[in-house]
Protein backbone atom coordinates (compact mmCIF):
# COMPACT_ATOMS: atom_id res chain seq x y z
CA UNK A 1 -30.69 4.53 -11.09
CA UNK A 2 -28.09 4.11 -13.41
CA UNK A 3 -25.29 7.30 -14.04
CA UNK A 4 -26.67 7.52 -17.96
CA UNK A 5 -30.34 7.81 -16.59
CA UNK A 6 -29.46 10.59 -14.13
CA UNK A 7 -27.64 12.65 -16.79
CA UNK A 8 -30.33 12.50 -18.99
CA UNK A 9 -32.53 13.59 -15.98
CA UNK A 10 -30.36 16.31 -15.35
CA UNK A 11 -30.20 17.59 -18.90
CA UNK A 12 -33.59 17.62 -19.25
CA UNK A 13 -33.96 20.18 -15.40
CA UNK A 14 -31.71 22.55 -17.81
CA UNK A 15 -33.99 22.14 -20.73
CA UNK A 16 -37.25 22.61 -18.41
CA UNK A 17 -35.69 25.98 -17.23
CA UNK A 18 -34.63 27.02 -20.16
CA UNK A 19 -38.55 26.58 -21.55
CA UNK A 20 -39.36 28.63 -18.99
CA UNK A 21 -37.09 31.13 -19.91
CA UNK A 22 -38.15 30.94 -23.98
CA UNK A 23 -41.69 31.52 -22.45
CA UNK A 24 -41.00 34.35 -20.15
CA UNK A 25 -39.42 35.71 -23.95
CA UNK A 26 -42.42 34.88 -25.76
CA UNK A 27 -44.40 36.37 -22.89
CA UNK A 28 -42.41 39.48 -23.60
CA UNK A 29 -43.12 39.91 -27.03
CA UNK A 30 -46.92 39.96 -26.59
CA UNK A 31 -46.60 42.66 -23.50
CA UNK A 32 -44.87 44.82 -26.28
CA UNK A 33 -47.81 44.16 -28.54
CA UNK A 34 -50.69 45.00 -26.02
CA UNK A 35 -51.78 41.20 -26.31
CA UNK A 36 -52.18 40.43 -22.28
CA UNK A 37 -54.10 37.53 -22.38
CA UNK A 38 -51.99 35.90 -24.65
CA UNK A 39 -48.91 37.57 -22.37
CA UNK A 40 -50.40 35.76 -19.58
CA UNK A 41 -50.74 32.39 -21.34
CA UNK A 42 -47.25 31.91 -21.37
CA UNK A 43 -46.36 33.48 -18.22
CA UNK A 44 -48.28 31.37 -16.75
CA UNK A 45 -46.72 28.73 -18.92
CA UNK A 46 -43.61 29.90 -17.88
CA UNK A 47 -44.31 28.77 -14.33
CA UNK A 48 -45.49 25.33 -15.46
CA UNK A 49 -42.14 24.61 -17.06
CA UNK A 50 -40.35 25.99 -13.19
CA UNK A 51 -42.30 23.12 -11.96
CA UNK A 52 -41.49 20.67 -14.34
CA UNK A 53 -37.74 21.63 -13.86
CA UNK A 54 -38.41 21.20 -10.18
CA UNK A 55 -40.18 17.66 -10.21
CA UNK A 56 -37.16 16.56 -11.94
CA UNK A 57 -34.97 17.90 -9.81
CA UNK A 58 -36.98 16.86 -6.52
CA UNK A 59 -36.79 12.86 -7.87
CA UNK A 60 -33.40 13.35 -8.43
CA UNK A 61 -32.35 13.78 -4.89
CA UNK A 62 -35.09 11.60 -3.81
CA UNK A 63 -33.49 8.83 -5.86
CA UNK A 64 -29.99 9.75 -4.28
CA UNK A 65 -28.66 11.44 -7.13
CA UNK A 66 -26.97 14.12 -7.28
CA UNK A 67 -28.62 17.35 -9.34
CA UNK A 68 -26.05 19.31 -11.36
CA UNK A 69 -27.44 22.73 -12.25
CA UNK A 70 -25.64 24.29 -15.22
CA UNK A 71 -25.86 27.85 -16.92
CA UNK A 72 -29.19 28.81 -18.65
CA UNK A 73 -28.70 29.23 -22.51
CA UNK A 74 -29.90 32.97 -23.17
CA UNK A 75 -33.05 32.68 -25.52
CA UNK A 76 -32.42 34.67 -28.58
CA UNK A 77 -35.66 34.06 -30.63
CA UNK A 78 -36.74 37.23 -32.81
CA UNK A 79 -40.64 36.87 -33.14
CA UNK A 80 -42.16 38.83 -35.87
CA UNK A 81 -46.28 38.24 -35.28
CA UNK A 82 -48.20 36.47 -32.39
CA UNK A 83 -48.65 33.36 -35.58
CA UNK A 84 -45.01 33.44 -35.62
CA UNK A 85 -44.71 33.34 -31.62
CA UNK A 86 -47.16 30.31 -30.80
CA UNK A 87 -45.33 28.61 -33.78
CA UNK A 88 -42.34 28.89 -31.70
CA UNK A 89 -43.73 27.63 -28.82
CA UNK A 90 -44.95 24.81 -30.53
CA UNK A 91 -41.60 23.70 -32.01
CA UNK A 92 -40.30 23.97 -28.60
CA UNK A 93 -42.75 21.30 -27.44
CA UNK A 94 -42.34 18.91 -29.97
CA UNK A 95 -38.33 19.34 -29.23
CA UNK A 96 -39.38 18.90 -25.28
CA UNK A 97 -41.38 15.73 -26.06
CA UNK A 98 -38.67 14.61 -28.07
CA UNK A 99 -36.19 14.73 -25.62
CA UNK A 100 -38.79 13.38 -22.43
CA UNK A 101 -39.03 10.26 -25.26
CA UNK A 102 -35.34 9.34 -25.17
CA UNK A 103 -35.30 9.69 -21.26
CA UNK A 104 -37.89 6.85 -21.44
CA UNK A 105 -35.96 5.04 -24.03
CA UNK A 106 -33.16 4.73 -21.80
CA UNK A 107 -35.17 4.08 -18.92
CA UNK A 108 -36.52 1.14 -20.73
CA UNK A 109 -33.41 -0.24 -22.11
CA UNK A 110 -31.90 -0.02 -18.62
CA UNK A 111 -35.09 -1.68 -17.20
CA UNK A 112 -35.33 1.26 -14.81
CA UNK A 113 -39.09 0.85 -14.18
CA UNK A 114 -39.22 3.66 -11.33
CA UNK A 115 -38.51 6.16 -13.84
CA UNK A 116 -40.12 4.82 -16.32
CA UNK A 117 -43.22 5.75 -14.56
CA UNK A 118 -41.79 8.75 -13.47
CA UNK A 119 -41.91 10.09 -16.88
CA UNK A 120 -45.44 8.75 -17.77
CA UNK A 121 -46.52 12.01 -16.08
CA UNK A 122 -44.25 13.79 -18.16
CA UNK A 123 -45.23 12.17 -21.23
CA UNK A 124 -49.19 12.73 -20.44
CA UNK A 125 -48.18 16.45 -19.81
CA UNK A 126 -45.99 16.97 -23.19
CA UNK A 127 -49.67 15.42 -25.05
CA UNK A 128 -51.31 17.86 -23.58
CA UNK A 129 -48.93 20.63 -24.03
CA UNK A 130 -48.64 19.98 -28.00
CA UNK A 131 -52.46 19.69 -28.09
CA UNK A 132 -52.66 23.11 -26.61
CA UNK A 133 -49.75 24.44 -28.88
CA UNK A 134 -51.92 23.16 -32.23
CA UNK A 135 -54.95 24.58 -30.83
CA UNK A 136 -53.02 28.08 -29.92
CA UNK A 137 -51.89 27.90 -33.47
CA UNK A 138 -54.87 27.06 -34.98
CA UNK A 139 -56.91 29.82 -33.84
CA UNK A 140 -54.34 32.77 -34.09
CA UNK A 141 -53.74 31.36 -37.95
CA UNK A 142 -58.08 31.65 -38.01
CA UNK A 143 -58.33 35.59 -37.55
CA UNK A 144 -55.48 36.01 -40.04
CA UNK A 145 -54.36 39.39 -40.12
CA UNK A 146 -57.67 40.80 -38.53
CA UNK A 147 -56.45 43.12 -35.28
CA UNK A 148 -60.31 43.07 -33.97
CA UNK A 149 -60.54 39.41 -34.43
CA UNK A 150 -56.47 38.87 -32.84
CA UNK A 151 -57.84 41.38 -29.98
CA UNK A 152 -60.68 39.56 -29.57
CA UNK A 153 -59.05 35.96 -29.41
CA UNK A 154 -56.76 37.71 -26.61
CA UNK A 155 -59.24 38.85 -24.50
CA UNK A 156 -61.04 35.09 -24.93
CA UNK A 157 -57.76 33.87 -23.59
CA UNK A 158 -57.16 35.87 -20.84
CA UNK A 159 -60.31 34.90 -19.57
CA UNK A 160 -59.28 31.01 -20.27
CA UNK A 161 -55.79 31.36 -18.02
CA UNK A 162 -56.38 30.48 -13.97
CA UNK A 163 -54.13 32.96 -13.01
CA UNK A 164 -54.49 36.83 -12.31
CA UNK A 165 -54.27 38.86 -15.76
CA UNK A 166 -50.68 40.47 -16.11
CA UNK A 167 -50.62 44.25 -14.62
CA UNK A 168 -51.49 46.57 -17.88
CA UNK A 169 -48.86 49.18 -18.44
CA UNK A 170 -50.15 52.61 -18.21
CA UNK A 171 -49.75 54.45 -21.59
């Protein structure tokens, strides 16, 4: 693997743990606002983008590179409304698919053909993750400013995530 293709790679760990991180905030916002399900959603989302981070950083070494693991950016997002929080999530996919895209371009134009289908994964995943982000934000822009309906879509979710509901906070 060539030195250009490995600091890509190792840009991109960064970026994966810094998603997780923007999640984990996201996450946050809808703990504050009683929304657990869709609290969950991105926890658990959260812990996808951990193992994204980690699948990079696992080929890395197994392709004899060397990982370089750099400072987290702080995520300073200020979310108004659960519309206004899946939005945000969304842009961050696009950006992550986005930057997965010019990892393959160089992998191309360097006729690196290991990681080239190294990333195929990655760019199946990113499909699927933007499909999920349009469908989030479909649905939350659907009940509109209706609590009972938001509440309602909530519980529907947390019953849609694989993982144990978040611990409810005792009032």
């Amino acid at each position: 693997m060539k030195q250009n293709v490995a600091d890509l790679l190792n840009a991109q760990v960064n970026k994966e743990f810094y998603s997780a991180y923007l999640y984990l905030g996201i996450s946050k916002f809808f703990t504050k606002a009683k929304l657990y399900g869709f609290a969950n959603w991105y926890r658990v989302q959260a812990t996808e983008e951990q193992e994204h981070a980690m699948k990079i950083y696992d080929y890395l070494l197994d392709s004899k590179q060397d990982v370089c693991l750099e400072a987290i950016d702080k995520v300073d997002i200020k979310i108004e409304s659960a519309l206004a929080a899946v939005i945000e999530a969304d842009k961050h996919e696009q950006y992550i698919t986005a930057e997965i895209c010019k990892i393959m371009d160089l992998a191309i134009a360097e006729n690196d053909y290991t990681t080239q289908s190294f990333l195929d994964w990655f760019i199946e995943e990113q499909k699927e993750e933007e499909e999920n982000s349009r469908k989030m934000i479909s649905r939350v822009e659907a009940v509109g400013s209706d609590r009972r309906l938001l509440y309602m879509l909530d519980k529907k979710i947390e019953r849609s995530v694989s993982n144990p509901p978040l611990q409810k906070r005792k009032l």
